[in-house]
Protein backbone atom coordinates (compact mmCIF):
# COMPACT_ATOMS: atom_id res chain seq x y z
CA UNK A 1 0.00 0.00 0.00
CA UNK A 2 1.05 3.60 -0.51
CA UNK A 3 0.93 5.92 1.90
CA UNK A 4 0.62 9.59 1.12
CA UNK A 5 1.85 12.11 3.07
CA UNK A 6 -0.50 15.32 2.20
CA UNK A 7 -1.19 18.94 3.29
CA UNK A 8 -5.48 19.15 4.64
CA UNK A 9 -5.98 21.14 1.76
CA UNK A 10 -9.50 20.79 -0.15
CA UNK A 11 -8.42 17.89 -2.21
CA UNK A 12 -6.82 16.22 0.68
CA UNK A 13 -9.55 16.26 2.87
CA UNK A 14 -11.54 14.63 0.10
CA UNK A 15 -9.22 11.64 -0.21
CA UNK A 16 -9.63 11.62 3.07
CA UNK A 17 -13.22 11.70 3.22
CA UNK A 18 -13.26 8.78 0.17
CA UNK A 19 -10.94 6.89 2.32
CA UNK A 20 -13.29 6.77 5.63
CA UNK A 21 -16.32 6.29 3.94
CA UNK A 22 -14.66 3.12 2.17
CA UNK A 23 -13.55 1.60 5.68
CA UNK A 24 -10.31 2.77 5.34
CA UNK A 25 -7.87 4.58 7.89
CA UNK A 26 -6.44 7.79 8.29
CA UNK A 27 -3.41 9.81 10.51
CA UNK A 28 -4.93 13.07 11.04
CA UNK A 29 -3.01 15.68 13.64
CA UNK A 30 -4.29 16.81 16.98
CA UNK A 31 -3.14 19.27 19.15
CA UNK A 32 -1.57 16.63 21.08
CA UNK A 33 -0.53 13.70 19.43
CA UNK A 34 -1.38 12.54 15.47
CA UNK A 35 -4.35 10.08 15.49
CA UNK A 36 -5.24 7.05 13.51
CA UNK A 37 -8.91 7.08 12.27
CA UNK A 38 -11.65 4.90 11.60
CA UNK A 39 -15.33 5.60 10.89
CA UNK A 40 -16.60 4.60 14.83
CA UNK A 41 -19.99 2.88 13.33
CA UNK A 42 -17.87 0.82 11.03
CA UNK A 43 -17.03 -2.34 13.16
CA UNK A 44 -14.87 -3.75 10.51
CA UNK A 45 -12.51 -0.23 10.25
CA UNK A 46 -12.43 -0.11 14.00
CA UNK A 47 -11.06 -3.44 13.90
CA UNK A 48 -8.39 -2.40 11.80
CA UNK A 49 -7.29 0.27 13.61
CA UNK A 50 -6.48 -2.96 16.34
CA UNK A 51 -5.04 -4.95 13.77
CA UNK A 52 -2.71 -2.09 11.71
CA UNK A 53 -1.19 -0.78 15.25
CA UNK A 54 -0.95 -4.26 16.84
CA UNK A 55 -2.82 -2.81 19.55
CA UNK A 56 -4.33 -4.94 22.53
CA UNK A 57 -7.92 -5.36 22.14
CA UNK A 58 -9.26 -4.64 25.70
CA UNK A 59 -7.55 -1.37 25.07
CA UNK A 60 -10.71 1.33 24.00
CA UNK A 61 -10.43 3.60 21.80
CA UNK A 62 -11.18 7.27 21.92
CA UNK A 63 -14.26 8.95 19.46
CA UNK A 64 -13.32 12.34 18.16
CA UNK A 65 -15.80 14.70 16.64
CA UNK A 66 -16.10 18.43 15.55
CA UNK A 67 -17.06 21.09 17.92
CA UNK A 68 -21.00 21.35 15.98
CA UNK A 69 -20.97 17.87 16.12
CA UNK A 70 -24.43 16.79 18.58
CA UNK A 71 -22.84 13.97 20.85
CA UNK A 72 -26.51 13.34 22.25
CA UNK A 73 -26.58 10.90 18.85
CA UNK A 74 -24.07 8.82 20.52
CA UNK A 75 -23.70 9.30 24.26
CA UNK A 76 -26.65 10.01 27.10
CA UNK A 77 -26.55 11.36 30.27
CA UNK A 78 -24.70 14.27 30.20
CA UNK A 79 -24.44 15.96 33.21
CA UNK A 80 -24.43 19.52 33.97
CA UNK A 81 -20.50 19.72 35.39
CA UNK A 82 -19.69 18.28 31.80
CA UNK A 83 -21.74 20.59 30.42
CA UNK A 84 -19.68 23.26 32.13
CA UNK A 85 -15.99 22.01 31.33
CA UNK A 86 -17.16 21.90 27.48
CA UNK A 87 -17.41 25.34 27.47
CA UNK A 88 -14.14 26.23 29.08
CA UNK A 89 -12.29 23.78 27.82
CA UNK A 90 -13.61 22.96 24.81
CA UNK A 91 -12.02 22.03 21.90
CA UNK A 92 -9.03 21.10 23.46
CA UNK A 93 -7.27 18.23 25.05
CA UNK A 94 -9.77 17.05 27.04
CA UNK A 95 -11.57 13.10 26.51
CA UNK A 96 -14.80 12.92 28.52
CA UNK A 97 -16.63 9.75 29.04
CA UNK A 98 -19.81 9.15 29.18
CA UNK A 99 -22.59 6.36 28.51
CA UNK A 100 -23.10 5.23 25.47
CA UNK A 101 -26.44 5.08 23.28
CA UNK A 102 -24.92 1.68 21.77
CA UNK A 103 -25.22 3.59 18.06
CA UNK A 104 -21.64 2.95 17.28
CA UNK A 105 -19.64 -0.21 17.10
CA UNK A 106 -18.82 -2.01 19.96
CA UNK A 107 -15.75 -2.39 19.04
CA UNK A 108 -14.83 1.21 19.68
CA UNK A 109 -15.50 0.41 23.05
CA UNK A 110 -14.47 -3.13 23.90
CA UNK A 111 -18.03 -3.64 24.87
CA UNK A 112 -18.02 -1.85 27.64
CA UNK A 113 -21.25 0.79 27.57
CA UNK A 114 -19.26 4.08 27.71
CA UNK A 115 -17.41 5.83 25.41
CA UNK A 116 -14.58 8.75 25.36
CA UNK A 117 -15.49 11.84 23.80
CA UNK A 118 -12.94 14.02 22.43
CA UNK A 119 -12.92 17.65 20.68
CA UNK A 120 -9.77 18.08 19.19
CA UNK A 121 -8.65 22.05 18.71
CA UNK A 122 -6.24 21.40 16.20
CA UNK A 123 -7.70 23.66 12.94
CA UNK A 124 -6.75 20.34 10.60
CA UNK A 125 -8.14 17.97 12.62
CA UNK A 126 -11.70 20.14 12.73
CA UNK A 127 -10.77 20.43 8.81
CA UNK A 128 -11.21 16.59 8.73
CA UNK A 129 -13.87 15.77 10.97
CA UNK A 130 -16.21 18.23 9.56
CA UNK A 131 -15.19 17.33 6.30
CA UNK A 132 -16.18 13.69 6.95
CA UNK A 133 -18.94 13.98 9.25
CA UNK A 134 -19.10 11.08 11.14
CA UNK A 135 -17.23 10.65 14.62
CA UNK A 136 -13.55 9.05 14.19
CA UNK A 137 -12.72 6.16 16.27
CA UNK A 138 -8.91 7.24 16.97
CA UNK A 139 -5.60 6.14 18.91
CA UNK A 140 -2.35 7.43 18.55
CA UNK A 141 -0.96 6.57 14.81
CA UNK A 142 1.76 4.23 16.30
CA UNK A 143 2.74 0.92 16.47
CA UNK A 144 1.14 -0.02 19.88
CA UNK A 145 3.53 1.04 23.06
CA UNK A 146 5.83 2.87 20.68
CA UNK A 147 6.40 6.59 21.73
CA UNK A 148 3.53 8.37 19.93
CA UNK A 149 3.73 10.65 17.28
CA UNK A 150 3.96 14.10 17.18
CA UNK A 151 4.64 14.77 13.46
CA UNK A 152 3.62 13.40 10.27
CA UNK A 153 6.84 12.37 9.61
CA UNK A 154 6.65 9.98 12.81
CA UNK A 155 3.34 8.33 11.36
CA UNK A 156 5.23 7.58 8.77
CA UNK A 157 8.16 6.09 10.28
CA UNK A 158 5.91 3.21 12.08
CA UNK A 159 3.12 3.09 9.22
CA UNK A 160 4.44 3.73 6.07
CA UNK A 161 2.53 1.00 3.55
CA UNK A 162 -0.13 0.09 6.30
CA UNK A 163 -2.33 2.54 6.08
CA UNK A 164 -3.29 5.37 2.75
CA UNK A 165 -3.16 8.84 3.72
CA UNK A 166 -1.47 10.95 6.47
CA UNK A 167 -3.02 14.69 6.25
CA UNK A 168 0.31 16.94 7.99
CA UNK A 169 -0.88 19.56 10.50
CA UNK A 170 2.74 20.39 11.08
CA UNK A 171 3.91 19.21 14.86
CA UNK A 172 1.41 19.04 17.75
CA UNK A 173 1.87 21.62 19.95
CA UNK A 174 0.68 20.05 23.23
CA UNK A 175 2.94 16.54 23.28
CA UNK A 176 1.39 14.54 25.66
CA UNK A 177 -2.56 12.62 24.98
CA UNK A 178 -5.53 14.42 26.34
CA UNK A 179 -6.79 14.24 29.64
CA UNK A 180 -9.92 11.24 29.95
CA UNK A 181 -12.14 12.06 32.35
CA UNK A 182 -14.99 9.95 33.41
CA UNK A 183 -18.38 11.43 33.78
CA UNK A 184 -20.18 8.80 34.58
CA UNK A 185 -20.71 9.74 38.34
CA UNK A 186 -21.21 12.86 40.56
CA UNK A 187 -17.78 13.85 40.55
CA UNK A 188 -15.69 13.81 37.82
CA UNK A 189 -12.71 11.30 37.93
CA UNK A 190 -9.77 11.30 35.57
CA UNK A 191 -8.62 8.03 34.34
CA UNK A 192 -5.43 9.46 32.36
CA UNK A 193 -3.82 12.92 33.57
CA UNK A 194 -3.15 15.07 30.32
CA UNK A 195 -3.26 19.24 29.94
CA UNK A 196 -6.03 19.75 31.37
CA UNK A 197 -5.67 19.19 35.21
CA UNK A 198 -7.12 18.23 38.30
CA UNK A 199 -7.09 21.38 39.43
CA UNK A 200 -8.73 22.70 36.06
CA UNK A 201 -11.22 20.63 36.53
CA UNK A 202 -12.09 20.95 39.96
CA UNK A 203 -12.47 24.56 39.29
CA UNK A 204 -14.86 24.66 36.92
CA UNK A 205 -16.91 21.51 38.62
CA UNK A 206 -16.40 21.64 41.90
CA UNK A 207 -14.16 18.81 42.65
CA UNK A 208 -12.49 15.76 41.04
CA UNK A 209 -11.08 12.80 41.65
CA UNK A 210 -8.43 10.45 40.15
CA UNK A 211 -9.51 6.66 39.37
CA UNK A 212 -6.47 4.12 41.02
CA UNK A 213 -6.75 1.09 38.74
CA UNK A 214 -7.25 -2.28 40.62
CA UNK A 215 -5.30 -6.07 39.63
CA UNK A 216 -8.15 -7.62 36.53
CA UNK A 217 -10.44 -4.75 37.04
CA UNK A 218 -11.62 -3.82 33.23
CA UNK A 219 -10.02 -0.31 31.70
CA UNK A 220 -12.41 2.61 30.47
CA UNK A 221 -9.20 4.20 28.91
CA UNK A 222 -6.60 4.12 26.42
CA UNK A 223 -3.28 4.52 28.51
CA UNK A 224 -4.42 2.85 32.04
CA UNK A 225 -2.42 -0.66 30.97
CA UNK A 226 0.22 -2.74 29.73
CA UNK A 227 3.92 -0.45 28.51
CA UNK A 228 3.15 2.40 26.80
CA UNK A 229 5.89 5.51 24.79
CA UNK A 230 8.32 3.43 25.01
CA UNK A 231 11.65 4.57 22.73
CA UNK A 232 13.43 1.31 20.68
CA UNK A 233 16.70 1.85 22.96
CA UNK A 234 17.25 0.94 26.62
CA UNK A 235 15.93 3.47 29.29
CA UNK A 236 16.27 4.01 32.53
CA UNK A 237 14.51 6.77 34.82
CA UNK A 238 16.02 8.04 38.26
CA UNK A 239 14.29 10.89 40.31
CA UNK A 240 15.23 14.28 40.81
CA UNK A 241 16.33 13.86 44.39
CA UNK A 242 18.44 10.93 42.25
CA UNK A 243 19.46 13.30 39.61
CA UNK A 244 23.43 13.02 40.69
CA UNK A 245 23.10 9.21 40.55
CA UNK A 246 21.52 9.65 37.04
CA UNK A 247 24.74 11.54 35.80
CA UNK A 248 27.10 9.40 37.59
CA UNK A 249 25.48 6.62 35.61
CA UNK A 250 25.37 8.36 32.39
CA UNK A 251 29.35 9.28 33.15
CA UNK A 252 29.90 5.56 33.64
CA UNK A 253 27.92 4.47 30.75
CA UNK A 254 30.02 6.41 28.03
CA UNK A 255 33.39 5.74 29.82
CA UNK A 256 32.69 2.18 28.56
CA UNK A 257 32.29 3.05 25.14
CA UNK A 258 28.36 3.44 25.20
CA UNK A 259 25.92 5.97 24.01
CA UNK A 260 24.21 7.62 26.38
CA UNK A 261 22.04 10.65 26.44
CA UNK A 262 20.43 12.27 29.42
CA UNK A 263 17.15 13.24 29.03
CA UNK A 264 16.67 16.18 31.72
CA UNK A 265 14.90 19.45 32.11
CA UNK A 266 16.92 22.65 32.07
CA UNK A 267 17.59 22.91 35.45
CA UNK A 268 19.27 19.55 35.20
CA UNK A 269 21.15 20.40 32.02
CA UNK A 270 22.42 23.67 33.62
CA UNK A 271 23.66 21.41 36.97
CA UNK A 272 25.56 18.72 34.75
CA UNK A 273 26.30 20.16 31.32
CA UNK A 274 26.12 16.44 29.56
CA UNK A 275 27.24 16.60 26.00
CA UNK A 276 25.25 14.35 25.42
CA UNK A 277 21.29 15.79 26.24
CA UNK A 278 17.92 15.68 25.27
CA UNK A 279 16.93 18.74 26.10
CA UNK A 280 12.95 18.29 27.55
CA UNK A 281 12.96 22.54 28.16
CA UNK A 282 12.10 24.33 31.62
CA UNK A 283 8.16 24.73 31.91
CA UNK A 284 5.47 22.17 32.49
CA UNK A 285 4.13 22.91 29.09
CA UNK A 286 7.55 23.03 27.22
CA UNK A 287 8.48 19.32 28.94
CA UNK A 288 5.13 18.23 27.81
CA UNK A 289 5.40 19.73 24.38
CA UNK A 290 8.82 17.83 24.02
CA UNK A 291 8.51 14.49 25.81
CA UNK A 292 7.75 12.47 22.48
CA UNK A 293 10.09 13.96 20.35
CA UNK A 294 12.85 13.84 22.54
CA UNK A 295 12.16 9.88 23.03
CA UNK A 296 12.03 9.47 19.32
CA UNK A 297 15.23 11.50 18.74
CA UNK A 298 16.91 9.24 21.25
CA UNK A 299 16.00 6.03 20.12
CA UNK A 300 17.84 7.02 16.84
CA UNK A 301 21.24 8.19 18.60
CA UNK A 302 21.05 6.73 22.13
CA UNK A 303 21.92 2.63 23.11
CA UNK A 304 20.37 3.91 26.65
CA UNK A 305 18.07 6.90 27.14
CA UNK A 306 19.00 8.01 30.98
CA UNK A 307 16.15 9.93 32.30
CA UNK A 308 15.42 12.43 34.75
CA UNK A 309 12.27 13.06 36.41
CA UNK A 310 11.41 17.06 36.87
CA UNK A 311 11.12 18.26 40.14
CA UNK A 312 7.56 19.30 39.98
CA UNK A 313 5.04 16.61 40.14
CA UNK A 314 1.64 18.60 40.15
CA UNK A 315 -0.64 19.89 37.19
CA UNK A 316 0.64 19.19 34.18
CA UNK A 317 3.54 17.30 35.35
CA UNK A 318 1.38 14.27 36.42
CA UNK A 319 0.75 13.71 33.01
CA UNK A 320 4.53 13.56 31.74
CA UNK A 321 5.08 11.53 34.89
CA UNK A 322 2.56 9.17 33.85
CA UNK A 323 3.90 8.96 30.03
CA UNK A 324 7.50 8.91 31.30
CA UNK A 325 7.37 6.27 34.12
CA UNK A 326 5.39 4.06 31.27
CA UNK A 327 8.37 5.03 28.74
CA UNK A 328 10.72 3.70 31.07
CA UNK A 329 9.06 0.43 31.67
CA UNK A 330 7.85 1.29 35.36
């Protein structure tokens, strides 16, 4: 198969149109990561999303829409808190779940009776799912627990001549997946930290929770199992309070003749000076942004990525902690 690699310009968007309507699969851009789409009431396109990423298939998938789209055709019982964070946060990278009206495939779901609702803000990725019409069953367009993708080019990289069309948005801005909530109950609970907080959330509802998985219990998330972001090099991930055991490693690493890179936030850089960095930046947002990239740069210089936790842990940073702990195998 050929895969294209096109700008979402008016022809573009009608390949990619032709391409869902035939059961086919596109990489579209987010603001967060680049997505892999299927038409959600197409069972059989849902199931190749599974079977083109390798992807576990207890794992649900996410349902992405436009912002005019009515999501009372596929999800009931709204309530009025969600109601609320859609208009403040709305497009953007926030997944709520809710219950679903059973009018798209199972599949999308993994039969469980709720389904993720996401809004992306990207301009392309409204381009595309207005264009279409019909809500897009997506995951990140990666080979399942490889870092995800944050440019076109990466999309291509794991599924050149799997799947027809990637439509480049340039590089997502935000870097790490959006925020699921669940909104199912009386108080929101997140099931996967993203960009939009706890305390975001909280703010505008009231209060929130955060969902701690139990051993067999069934996931209403992408993200919440199995090793996720994970670079094709060795890692390994020390604290900040471990940050001098970090560099002593990464010292002893390249005194025996291997490669590798340290993986730090600026204040870390500025402490050790490694020649050898991947530079993650200095805010919440600008580690976020960078995560992904950085993992995917390493993997193609690094025989061991060394990482180092930030300091903060709060906000934003529970996110990248959550992506970077899975990176590392922990």
């Amino acid at each position: 198969m050929l895969t294209q690699i096109l700008k979402p310009d008016g022809e573009a968007l009608a390949l990619a149109r032709r391409i869902i309507e035939g059961g086919g699969l596109v990489g579209f851009p987010t603001e967060t990561v680049y997505g892999l789409g299927a038409n959600a009431f197409d069972g059989d396109a849902v199931r190749s999303v599974y079977e083109v990423k390798g992807r576990p298939q207890d794992n649900p998938l996410i349902v992405h829409v436009h912002k005019d789209y009515d999501i009372s055709k596929i999800v009931c019982g709204i309530p009025a808190y969600a109601e609320k964070l859609a208009q403040k946060y709305l497009p953007g990278p926030l997944t709520m779940v809710f219950r679903s009206r059973g009018t798209i495939s199972p599949v999308v779901s993994c039969g469980l009776d709720t389904v993720g609702i996401r809004v992306p803000s990207h301009p392309a990725a409204q381009q595309f799912l207005r264009c279409v019409g019909l809500p897009i069953a997506a995951p990140s367009a990666n080979i399942s627990k490889h870092v995800s993708p944050v440019t076109a080019q990466h999309v291509y990289a794991d599924l050149n001549g799997r799947i027809p069309l990637i439509l480049d948005g340039g590089r997502c801005t935000g870097g790490i997946e959006s925020t699921v909530l669940d909104c199912t109950g009386e108080v929101p609970c997140i099931l996967r930290s993203g960009l939009v907080t706890k305390e975001m959330i909280a703010e505008v509802a009231g209060d929130c929770k955060v969902f701690i998985p139990k051993a067999g219990e069934k996931v209403r998330s992408p993200g919440m199992k199995y090793k996720h972001y994970s670079p094709r090099c060795r890692t390994m991930l020390f604290s900040y309070a471990d940050r001098a055991k970090a560099y002593a490693e990464y010292t002893r690493l390249n005194g025996e003749g291997q490669r590798a890179y340290l993986m730090c936030d600026g204040a870390c850089a500025a402490e050790f000076r490694p020649e050898r960095l991947l530079a993650l930046g200095d805010t919440p947002e600008q580690i976020a942004a960078n995560l992904y990239e950085k993992l995917r740069e390493g993997e193609q210089v690094a025989d061991i990525i060394i990482a180092v936790a930030p300091e903060e842990q709060g906000g934003v940073m529970a996110g990248v902690m959550n992506r970077l702990t899975k990176a590392c195998g922990g």
